[in-house]
N, C-alpha and C. Protein backbone atom coordinates (compact mmCIF):
# COMPACT_ATOMS: atom_id res chain seq x y z
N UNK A 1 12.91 -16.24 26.18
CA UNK A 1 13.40 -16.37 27.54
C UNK A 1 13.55 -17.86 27.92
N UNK A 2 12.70 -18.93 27.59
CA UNK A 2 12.76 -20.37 28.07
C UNK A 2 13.89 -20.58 27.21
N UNK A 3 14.36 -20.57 26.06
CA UNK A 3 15.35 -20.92 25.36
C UNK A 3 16.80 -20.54 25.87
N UNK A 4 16.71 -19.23 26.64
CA UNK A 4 18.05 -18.91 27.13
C UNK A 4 17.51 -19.25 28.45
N UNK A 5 16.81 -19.53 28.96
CA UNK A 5 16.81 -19.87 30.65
C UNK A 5 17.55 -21.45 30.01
N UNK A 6 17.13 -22.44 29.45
CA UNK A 6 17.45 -23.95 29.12
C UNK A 6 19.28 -23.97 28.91
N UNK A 7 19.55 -22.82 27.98
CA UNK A 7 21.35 -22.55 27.69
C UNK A 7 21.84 -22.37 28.71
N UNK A 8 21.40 -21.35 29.69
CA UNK A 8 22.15 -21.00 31.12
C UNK A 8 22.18 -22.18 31.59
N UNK A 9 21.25 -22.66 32.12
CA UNK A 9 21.46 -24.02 33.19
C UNK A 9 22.27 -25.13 32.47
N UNK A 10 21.94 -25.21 30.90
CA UNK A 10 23.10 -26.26 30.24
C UNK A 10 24.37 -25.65 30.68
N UNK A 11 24.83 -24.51 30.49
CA UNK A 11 26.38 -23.74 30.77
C UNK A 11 26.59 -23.96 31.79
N UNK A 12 25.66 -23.75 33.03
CA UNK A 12 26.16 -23.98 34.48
C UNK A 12 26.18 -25.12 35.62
N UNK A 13 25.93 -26.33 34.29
CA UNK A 13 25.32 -27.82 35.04
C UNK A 13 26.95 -28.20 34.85
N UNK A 14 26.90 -28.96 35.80
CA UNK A 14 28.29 -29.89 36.23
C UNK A 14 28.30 -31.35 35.94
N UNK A 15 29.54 -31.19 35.60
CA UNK A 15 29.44 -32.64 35.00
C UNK A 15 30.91 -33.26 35.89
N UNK A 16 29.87 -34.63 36.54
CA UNK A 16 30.57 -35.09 37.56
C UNK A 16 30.51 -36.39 37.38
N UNK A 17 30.81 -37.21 38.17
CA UNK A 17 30.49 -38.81 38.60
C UNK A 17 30.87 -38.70 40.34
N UNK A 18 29.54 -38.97 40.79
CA UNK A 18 29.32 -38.77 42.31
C UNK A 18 29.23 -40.04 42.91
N UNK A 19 29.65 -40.41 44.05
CA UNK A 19 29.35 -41.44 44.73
C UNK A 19 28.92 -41.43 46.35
N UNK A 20 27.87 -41.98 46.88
CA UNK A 20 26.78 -41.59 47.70
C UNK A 20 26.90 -43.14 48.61
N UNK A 21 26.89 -42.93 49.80
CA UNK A 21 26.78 -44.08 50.65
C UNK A 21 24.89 -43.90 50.51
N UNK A 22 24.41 -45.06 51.13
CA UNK A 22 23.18 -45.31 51.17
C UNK A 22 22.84 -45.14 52.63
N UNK A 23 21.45 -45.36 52.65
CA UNK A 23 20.87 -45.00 54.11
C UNK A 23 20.52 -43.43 54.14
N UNK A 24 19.72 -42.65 54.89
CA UNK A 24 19.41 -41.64 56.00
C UNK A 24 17.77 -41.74 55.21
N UNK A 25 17.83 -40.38 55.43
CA UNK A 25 16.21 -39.90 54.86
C UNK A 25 16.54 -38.47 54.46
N UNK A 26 15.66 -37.61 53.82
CA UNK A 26 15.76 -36.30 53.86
C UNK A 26 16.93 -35.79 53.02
N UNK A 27 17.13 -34.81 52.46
CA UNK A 27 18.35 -34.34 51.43
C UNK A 27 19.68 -34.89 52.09
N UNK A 28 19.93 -35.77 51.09
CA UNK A 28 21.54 -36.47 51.51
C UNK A 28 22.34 -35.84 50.97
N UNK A 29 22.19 -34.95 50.42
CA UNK A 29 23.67 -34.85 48.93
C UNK A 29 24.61 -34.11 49.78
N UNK A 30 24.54 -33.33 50.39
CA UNK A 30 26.04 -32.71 51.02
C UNK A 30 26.41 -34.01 52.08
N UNK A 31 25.28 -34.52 52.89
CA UNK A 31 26.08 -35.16 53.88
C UNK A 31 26.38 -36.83 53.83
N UNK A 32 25.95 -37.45 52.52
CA UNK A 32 26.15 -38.80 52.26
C UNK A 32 26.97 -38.93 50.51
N UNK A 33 27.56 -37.76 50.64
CA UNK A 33 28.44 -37.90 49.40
C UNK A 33 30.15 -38.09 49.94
N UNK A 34 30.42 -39.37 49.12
CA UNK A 34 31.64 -40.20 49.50
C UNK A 34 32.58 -39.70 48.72
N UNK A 35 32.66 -39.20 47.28
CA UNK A 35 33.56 -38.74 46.32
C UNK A 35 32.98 -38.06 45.17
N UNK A 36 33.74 -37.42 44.54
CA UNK A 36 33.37 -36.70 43.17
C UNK A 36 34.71 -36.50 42.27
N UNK A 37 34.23 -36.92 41.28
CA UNK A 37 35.07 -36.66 40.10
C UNK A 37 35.21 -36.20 39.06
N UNK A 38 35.70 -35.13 38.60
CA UNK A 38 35.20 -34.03 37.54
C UNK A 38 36.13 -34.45 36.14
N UNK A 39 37.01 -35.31 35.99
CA UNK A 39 38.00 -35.28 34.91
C UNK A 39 37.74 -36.17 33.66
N UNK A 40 37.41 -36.06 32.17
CA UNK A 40 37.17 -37.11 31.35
C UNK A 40 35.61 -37.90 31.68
N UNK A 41 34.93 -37.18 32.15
CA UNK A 41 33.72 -38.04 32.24
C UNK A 41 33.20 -38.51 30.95
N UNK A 42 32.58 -39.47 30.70
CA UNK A 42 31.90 -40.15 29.39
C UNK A 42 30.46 -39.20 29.43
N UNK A 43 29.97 -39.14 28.30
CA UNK A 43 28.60 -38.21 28.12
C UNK A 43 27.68 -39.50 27.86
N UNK A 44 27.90 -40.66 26.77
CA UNK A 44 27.51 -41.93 26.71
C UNK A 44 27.96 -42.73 27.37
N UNK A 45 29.23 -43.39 26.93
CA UNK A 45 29.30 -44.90 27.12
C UNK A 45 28.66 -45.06 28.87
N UNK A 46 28.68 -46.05 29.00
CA UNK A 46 28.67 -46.57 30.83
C UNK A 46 29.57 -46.64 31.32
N UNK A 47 29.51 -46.73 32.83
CA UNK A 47 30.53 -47.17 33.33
C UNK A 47 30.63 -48.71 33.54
N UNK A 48 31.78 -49.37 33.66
CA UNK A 48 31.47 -50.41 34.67
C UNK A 48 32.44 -51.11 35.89
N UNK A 49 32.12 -51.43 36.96
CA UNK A 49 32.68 -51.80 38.14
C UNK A 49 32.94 -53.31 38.41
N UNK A 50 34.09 -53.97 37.32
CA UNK A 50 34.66 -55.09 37.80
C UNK A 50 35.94 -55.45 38.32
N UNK A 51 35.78 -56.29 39.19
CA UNK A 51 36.71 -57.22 40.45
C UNK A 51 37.37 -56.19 41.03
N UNK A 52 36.73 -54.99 41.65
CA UNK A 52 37.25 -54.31 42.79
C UNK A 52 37.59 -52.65 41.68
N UNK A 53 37.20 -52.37 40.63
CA UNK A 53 37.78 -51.17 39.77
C UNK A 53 36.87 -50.91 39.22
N UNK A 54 36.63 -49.76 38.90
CA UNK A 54 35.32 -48.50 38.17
C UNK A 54 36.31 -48.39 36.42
N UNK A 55 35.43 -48.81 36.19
CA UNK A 55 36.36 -48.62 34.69
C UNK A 55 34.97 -47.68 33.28
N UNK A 56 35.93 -46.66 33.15
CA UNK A 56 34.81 -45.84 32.47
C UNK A 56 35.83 -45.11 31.60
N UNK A 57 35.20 -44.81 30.30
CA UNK A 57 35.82 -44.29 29.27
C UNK A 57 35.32 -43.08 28.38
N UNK A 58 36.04 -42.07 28.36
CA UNK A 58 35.25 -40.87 27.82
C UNK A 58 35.19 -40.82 26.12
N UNK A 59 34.53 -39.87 25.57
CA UNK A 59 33.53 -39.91 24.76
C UNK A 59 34.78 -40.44 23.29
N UNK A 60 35.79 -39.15 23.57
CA UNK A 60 36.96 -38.91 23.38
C UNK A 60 38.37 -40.09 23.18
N UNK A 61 38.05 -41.19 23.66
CA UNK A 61 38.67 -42.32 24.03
C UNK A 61 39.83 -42.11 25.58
N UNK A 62 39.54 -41.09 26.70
CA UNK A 62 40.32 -41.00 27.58
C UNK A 62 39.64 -42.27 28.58
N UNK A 63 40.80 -43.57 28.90
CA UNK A 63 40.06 -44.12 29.88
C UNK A 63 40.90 -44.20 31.49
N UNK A 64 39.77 -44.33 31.92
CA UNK A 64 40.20 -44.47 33.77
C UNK A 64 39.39 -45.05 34.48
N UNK A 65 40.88 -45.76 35.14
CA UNK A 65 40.10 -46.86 36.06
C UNK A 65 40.20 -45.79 37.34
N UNK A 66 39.32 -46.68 38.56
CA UNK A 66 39.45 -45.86 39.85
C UNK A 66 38.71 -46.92 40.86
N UNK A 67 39.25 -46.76 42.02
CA UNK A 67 38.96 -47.27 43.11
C UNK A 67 37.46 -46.80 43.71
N UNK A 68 36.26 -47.55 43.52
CA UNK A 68 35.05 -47.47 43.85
C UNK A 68 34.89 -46.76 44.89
N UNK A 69 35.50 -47.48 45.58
CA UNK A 69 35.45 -46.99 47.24
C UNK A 69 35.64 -45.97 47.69
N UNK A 70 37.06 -45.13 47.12
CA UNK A 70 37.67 -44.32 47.52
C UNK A 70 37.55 -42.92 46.42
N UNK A 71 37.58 -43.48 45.22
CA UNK A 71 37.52 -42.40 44.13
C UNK A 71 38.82 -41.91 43.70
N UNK A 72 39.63 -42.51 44.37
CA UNK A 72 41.27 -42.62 43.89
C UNK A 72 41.99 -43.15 42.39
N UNK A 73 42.14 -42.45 41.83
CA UNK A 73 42.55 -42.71 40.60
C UNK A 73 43.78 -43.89 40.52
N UNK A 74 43.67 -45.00 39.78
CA UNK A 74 44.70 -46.27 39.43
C UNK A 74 45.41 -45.51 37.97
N UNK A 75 44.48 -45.26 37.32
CA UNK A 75 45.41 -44.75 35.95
C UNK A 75 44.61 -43.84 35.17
N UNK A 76 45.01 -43.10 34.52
CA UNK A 76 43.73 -42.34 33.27
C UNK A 76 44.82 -42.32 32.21
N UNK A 77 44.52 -42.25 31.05
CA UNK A 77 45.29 -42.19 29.96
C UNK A 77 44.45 -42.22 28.56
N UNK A 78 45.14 -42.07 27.53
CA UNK A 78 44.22 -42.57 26.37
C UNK A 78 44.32 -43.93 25.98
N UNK A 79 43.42 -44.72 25.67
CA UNK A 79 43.15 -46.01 25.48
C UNK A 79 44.29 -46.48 24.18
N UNK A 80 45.29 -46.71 24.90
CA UNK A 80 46.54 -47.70 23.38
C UNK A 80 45.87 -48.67 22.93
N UNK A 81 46.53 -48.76 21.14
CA UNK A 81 45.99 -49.35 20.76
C UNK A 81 44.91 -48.83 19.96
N UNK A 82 44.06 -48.22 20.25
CA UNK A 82 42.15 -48.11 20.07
C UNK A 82 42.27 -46.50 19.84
N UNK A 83 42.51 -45.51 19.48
CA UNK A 83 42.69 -44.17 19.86
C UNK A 83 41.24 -44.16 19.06
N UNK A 84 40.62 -42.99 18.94
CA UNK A 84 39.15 -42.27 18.38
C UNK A 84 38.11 -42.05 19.41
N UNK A 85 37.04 -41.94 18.87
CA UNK A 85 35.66 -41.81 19.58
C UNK A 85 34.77 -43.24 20.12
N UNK A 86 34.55 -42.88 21.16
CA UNK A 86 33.46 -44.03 21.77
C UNK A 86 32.55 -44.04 21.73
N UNK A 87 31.05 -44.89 21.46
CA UNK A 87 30.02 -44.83 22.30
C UNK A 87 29.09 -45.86 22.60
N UNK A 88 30.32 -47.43 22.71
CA UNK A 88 29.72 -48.31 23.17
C UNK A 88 30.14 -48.19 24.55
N UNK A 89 29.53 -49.01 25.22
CA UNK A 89 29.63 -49.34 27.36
C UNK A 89 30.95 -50.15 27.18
N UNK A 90 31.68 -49.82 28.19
CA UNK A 90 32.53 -51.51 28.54
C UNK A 90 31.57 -52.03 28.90
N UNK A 91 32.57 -53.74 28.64
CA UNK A 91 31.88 -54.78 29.24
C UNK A 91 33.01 -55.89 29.83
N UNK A 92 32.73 -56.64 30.69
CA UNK A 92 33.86 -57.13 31.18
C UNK A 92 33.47 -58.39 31.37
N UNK A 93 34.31 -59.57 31.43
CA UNK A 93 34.31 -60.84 32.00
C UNK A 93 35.57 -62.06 31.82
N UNK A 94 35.49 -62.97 32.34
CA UNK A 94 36.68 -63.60 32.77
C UNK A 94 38.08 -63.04 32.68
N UNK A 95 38.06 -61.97 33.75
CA UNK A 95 39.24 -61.24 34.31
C UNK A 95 39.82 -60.46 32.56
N UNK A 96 38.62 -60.07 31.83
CA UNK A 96 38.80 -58.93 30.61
C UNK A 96 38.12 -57.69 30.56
N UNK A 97 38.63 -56.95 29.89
CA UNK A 97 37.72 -55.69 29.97
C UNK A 97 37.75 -55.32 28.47
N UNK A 98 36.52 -55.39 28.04
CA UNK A 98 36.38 -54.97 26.53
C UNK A 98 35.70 -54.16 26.26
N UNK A 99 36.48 -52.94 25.37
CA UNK A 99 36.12 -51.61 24.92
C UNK A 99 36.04 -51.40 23.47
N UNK A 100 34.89 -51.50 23.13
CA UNK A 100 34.73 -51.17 21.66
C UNK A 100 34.76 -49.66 20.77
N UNK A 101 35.70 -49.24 20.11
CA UNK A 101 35.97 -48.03 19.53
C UNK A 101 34.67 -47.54 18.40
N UNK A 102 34.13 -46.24 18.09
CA UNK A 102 33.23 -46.30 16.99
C UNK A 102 33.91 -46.76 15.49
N UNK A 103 35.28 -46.75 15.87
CA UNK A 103 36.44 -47.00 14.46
C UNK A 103 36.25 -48.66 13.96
N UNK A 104 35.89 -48.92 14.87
CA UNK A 104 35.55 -50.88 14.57
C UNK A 104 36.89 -51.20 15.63
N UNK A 105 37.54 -50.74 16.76
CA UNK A 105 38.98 -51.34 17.33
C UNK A 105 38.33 -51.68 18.52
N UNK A 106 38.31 -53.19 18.77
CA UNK A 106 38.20 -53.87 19.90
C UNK A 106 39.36 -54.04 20.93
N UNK A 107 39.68 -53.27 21.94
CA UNK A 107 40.33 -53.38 22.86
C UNK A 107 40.04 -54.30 24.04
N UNK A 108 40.80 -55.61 24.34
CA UNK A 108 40.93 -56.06 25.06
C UNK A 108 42.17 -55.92 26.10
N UNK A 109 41.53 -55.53 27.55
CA UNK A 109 42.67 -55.41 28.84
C UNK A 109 42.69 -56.68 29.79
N UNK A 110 43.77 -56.46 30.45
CA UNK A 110 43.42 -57.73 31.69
C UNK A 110 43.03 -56.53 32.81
N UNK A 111 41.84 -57.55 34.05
CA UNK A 111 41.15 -56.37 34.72
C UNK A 111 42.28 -56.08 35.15
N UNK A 112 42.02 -55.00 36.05
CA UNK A 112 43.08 -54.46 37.20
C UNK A 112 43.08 -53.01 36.41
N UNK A 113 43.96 -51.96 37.69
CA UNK A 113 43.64 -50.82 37.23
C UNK A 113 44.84 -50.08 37.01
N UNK A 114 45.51 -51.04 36.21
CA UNK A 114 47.01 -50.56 35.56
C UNK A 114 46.81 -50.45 33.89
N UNK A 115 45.19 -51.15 33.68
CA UNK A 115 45.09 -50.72 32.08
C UNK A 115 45.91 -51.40 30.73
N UNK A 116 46.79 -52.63 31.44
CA UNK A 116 46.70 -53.69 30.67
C UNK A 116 46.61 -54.16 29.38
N UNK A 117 46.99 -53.69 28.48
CA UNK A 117 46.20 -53.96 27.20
C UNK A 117 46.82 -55.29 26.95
N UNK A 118 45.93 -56.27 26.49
CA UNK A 118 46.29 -57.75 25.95
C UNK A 118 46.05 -57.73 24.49
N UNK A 119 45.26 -56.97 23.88
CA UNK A 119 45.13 -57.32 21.99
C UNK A 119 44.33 -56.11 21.52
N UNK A 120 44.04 -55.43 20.56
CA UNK A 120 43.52 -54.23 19.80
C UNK A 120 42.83 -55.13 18.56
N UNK A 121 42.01 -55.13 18.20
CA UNK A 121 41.80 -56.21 17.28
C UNK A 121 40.24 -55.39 16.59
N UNK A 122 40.66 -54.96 15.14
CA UNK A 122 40.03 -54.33 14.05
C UNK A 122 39.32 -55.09 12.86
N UNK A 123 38.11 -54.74 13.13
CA UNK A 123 37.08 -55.34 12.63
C UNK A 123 36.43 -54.35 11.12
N UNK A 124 37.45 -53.67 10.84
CA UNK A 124 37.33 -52.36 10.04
C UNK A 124 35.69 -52.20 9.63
N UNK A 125 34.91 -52.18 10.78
CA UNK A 125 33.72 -51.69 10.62
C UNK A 125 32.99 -50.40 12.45
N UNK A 126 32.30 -49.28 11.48
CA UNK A 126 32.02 -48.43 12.54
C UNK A 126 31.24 -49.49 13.52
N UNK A 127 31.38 -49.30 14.87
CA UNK A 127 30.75 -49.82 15.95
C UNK A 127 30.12 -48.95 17.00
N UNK A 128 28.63 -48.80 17.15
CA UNK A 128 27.66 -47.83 17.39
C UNK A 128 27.31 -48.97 18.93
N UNK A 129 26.81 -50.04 18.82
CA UNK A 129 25.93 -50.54 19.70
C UNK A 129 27.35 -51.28 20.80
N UNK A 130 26.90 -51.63 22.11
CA UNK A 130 27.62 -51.91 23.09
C UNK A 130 28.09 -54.01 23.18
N UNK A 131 28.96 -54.35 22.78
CA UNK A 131 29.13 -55.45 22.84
C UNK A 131 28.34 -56.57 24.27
N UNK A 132 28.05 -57.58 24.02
CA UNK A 132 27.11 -58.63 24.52
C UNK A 132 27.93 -59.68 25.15
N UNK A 133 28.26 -60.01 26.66
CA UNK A 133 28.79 -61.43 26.69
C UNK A 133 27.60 -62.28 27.02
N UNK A 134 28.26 -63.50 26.97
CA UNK A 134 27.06 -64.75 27.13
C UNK A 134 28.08 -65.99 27.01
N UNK A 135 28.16 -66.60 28.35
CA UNK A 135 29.00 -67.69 29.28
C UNK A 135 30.48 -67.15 28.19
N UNK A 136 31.11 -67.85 27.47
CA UNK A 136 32.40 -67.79 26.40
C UNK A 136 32.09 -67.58 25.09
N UNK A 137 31.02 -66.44 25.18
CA UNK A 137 31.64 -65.80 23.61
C UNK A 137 31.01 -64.34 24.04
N UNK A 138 31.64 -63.35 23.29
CA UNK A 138 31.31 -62.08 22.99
C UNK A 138 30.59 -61.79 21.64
N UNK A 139 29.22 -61.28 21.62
CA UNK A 139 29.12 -60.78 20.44
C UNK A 139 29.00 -59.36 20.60
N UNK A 140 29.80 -58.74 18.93
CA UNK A 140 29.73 -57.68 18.86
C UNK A 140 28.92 -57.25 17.03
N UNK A 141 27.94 -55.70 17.64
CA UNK A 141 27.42 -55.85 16.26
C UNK A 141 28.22 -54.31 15.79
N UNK A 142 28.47 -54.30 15.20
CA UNK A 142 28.67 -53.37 13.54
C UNK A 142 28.03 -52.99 13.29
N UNK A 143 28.19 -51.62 12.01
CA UNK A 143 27.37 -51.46 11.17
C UNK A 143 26.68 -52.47 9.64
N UNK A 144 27.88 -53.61 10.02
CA UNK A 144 27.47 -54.38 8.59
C UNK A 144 27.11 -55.79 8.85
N UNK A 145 27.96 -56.24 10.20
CA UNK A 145 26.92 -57.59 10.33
C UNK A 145 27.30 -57.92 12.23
N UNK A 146 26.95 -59.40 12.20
CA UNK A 146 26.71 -59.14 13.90
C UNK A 146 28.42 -60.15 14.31
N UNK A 147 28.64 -60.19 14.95
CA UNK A 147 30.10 -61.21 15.05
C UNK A 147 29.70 -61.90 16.49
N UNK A 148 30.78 -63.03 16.23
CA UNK A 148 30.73 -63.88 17.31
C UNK A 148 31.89 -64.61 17.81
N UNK A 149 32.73 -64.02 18.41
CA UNK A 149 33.84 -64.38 19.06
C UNK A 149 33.60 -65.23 20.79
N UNK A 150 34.47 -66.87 20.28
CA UNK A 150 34.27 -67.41 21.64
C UNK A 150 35.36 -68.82 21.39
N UNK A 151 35.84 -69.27 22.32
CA UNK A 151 36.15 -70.53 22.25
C UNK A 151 35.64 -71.86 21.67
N UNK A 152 35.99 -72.28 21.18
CA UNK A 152 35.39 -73.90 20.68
C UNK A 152 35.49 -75.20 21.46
N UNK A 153 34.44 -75.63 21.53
CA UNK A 153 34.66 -76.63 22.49
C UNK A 153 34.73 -77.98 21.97
């Protein structure tokens, strides 16, 4: 019985991405919920929310940006360039958004929530762990060694 009570509630749990103003006291969820979104949710990766856009990518490689605020969709599509499975986080910085594929395909976008792609760039190694920035360089690790992409000064 605990084994099929655990299956039912897995079958009948929802899979969302909710967004909640802050403040009251006491059960908020019906009356301080701002949006919900049921389409392509990620099971891993993260989300993340840079220069005004929610940028999150499903497991699947479907990504979509969306308006924080509102929960209004800018674009969803499959990630060009990068197609396969995910399960590193974006990560974003100086107006980039970088999405690492488990295929080894580093997708770089410009932010904004038109999805942008600026370079696809294959490192022909599986990529499990979530890429690292730090001031102008990105490191990303592999299954075979660690990399370090950045400007030279």
């Amino acid at each position: 019985r605990e084994e099929w009570d655990k299956y039912r509630a897995l079958m009948t749990s929802e899979n969302a991405l909710l967004a909640y103003k802050l403040g009251g006291s006491g059960d908020l969820t019906a009356s301080n919920l701002l949006w919900k979104y049921q389409r392509a949710i990620p099971q891993l990766p993260s989300m993340v929310v840079y220069q005004g856009v929610l940028y999150m990518i499903s497991d699947g490689g479907i990504l979509t940006t969306l308006d924080p605020a509102t929960g209004n969709v800018f674009k969803q599509g499959r990630l060009r360039g990068a197609p396969g499975s995910y399960l590193a986080s974006i990560v974003a910085a100086d107006g980039k958004i970088f999405i690492a594929s488990q295929s080894g395909v580093v997708a770089v976008l410009k932010a904004g929530g038109d999805q942008e792609l600026l370079s696809a760039n294959n490192l022909d190694e599986d990529i499990f762990a979530t890429p690292m920035i730090d001031k102008n360089r990105i490191f990303i690790r592999t299954v075979a060694g660690l990399y370090c992409f950045g400007a030279k000064k």
